[in-house]
N, C-alpha and C. Protein backbone atom coordinates (compact mmCIF):
# COMPACT_ATOMS: atom_id res chain seq x y z
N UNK A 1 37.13 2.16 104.35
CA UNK A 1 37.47 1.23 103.28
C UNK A 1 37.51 -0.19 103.84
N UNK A 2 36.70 -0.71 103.88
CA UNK A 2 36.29 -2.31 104.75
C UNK A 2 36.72 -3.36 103.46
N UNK A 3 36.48 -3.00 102.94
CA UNK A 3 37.01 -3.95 101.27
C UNK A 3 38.48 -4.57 101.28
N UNK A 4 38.82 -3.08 101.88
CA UNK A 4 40.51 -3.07 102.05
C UNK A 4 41.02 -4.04 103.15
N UNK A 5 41.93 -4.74 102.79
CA UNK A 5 43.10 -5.83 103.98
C UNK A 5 43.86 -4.87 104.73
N UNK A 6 43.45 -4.92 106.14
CA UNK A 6 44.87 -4.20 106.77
C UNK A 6 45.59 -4.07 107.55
N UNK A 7 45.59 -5.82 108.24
CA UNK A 7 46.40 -6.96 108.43
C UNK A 7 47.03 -8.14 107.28
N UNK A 8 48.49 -7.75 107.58
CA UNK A 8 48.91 -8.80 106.65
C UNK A 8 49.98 -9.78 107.43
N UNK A 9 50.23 -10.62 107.15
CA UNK A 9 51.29 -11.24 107.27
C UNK A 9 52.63 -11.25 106.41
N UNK A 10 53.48 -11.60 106.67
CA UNK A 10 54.77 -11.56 105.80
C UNK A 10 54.30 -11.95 104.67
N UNK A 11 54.03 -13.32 104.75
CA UNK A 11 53.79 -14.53 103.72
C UNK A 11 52.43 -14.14 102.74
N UNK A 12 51.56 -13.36 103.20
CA UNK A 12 50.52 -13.32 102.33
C UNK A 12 50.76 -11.79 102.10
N UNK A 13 51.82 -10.73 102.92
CA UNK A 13 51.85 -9.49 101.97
C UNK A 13 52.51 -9.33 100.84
N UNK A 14 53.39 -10.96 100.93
CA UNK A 14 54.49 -11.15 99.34
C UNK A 14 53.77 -11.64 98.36
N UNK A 15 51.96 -11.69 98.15
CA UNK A 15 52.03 -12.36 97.16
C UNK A 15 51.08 -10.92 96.67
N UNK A 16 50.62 -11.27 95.43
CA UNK A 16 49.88 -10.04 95.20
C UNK A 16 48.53 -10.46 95.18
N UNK A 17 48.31 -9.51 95.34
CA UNK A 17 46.44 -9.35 95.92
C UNK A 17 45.72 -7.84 94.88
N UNK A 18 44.72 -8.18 95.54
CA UNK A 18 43.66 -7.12 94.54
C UNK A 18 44.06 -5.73 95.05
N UNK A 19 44.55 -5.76 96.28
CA UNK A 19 45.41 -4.29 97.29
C UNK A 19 46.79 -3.66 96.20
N UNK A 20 46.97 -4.76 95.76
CA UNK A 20 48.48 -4.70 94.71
C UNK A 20 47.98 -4.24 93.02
N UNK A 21 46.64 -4.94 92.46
CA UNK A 21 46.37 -4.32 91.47
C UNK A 21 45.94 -2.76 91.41
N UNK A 22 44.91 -2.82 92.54
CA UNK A 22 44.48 -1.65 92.97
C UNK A 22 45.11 -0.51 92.44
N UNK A 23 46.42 -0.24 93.44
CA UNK A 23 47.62 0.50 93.47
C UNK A 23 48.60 0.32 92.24
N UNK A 24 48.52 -0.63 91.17
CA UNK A 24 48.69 -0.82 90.26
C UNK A 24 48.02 0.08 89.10
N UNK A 25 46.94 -0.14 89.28
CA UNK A 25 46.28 1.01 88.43
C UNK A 25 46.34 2.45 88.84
N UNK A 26 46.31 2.64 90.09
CA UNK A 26 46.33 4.44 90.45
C UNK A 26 47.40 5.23 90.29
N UNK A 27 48.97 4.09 90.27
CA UNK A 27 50.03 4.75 90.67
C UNK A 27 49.98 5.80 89.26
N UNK A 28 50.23 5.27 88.41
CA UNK A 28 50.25 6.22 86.71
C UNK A 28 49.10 6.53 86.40
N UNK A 29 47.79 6.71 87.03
CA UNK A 29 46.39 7.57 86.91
C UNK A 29 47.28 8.69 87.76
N UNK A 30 47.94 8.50 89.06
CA UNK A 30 47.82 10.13 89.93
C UNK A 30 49.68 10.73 89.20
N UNK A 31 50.23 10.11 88.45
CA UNK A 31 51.16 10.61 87.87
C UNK A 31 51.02 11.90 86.45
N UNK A 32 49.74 11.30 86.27
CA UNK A 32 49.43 11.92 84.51
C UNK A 32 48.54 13.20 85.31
N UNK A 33 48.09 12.95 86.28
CA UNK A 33 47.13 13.98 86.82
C UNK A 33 47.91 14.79 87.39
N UNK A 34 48.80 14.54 87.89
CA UNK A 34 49.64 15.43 88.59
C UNK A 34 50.40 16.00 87.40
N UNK A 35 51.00 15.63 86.36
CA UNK A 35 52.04 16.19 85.73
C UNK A 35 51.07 17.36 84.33
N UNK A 36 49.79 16.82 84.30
CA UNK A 36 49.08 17.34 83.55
C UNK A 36 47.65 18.94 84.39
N UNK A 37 47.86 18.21 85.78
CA UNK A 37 47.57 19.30 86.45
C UNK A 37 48.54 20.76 86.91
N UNK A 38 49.47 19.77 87.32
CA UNK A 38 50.65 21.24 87.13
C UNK A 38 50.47 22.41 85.79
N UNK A 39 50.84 21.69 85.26
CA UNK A 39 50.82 22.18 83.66
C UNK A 39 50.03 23.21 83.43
N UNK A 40 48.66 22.70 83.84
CA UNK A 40 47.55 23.30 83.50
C UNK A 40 47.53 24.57 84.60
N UNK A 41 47.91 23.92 85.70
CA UNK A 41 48.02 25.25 87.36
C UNK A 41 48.85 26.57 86.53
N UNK A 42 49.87 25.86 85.60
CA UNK A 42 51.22 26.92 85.37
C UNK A 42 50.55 27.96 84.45
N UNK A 43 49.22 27.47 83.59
CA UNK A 43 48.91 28.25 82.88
C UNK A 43 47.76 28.93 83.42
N UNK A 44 47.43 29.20 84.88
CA UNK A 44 46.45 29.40 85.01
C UNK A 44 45.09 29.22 85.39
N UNK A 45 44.90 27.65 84.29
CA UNK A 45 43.46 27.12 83.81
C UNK A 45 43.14 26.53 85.38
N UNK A 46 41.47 26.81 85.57
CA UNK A 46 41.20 26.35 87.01
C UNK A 46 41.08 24.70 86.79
N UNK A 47 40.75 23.75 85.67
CA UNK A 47 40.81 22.16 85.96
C UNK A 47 42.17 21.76 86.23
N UNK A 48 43.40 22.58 86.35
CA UNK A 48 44.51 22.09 86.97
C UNK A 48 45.10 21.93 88.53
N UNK A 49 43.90 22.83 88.66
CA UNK A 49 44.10 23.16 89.91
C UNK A 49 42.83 21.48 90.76
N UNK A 50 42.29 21.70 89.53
CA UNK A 50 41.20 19.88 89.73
C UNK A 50 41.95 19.00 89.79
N UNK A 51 42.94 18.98 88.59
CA UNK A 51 44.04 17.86 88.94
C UNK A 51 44.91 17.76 89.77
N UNK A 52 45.22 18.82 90.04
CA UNK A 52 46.75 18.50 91.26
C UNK A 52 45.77 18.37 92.38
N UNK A 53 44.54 18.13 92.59
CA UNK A 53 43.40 17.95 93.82
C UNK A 53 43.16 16.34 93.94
N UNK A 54 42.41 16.12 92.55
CA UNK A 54 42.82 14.62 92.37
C UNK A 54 43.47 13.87 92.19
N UNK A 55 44.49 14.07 92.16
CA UNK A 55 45.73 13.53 92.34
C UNK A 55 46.27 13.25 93.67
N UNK A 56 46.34 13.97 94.47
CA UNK A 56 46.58 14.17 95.63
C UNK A 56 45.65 13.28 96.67
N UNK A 57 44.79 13.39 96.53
CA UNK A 57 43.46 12.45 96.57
C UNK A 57 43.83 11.13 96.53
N UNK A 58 44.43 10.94 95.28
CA UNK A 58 44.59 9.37 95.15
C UNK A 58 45.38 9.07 95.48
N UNK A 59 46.74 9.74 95.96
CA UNK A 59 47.77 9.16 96.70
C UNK A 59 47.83 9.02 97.77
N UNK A 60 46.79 10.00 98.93
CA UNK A 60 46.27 9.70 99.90
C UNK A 60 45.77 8.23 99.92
N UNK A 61 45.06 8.00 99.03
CA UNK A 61 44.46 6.59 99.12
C UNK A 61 45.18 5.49 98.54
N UNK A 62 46.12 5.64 97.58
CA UNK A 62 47.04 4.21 97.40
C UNK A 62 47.89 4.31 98.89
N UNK A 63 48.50 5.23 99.47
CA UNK A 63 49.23 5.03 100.43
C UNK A 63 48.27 4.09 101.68
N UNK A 64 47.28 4.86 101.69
CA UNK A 64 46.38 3.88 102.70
C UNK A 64 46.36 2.49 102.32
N UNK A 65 46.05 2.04 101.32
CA UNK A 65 46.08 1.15 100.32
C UNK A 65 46.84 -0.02 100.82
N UNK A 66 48.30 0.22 100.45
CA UNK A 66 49.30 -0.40 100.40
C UNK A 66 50.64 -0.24 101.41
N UNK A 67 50.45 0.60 101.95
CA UNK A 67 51.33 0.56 103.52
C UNK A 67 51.14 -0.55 104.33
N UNK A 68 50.15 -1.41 104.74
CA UNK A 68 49.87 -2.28 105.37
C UNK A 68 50.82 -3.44 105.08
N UNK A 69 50.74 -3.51 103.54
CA UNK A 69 51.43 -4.41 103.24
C UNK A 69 52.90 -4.68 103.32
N UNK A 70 53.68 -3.17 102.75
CA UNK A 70 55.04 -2.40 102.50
C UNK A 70 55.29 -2.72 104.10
N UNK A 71 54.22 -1.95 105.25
CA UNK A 71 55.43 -2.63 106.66
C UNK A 71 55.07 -4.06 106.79
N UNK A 72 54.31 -4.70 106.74
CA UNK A 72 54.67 -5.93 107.56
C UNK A 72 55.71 -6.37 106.49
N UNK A 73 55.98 -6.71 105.10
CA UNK A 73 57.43 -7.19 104.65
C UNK A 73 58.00 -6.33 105.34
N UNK A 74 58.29 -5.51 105.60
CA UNK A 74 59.55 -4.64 106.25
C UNK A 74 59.91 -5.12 107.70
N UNK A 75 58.87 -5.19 108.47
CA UNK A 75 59.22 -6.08 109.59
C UNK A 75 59.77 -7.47 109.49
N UNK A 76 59.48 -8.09 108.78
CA UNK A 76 59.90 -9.55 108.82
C UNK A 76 61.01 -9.10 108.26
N UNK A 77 61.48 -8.62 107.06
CA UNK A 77 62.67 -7.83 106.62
C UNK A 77 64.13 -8.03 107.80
N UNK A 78 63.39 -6.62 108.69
CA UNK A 78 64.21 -5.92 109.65
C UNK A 78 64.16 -7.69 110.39
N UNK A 79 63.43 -8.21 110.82
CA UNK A 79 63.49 -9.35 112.36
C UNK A 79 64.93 -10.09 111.15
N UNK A 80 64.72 -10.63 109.92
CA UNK A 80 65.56 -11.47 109.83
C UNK A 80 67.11 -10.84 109.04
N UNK A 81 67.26 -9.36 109.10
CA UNK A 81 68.32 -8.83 109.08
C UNK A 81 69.12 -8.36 110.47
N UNK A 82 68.33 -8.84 111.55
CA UNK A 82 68.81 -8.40 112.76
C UNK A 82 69.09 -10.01 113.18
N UNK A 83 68.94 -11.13 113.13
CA UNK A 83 69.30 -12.66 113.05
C UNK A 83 70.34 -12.83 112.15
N UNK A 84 70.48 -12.32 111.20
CA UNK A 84 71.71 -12.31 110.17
C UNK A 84 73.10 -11.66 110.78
N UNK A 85 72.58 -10.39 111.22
CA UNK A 85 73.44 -9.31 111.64
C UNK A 85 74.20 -10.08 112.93
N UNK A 86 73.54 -10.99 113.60
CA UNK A 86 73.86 -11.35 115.14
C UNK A 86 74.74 -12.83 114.91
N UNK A 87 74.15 -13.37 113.74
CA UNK A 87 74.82 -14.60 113.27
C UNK A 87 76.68 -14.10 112.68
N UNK A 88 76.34 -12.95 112.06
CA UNK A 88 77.87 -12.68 111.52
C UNK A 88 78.25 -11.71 112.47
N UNK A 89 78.02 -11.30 113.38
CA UNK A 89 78.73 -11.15 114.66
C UNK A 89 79.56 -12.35 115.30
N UNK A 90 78.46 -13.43 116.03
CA UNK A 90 79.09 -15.03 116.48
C UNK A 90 80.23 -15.49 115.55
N UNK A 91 80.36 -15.09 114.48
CA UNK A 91 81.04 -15.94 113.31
C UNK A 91 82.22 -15.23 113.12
N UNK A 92 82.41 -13.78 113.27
CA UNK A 92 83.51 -12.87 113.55
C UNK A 92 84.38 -12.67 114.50
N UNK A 93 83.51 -13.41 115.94
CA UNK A 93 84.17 -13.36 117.28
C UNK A 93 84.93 -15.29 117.34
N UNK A 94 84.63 -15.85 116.19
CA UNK A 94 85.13 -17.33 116.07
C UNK A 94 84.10 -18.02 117.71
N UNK A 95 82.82 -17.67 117.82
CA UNK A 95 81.88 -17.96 118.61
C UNK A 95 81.23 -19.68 117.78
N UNK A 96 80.40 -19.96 118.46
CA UNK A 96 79.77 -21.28 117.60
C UNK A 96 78.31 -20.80 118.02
């Protein structure tokens, strides 16, 4: 998937991108497939057994998708909750 971004930065994984519509559209395509493939598995019918396939499928691929993005905010996240965390430490010990 070369199309796909999968380096981000903090600053450009907060804004939304075509990676964000993308996954925008699949999330409730692999929900209806899944809940309508079950269904269909429970009764038997072999296209349910198609759906809970494609479905599965596509969450493989939004996760590829959009993880790139989900950690790097998470890192910058974690770096400036661990600067916070160390600041109200100094500030608890009456430190400057």
């Amino acid at each position: 998937m070369g199309w796909i971004k999968t380096k981000w930065t903090p600053e450009q994984a907060d804004r939304w991108t075509k990676e964000d519509y993308i996954t925008f559209i699949i999330s409730p395509l692999i929900y209806v497939l899944l809940a309508l493939g079950v269904a269909f598995s429970l009764l038997l019918l072999w296209y349910g057994w198609v759906m809970v396939g494609a479905s599965i499928i596509l969450l493989i691929v939004m996760i590829k998708i959009i993880d790139p993005k989900l950690k790097a905010i998470s890192e910058d996240y974690e770096t400036k909750q661990k600067k916070y965390l160390e600041d109200l430490e100094k500030i608890a010990r009456w430190e400057e």
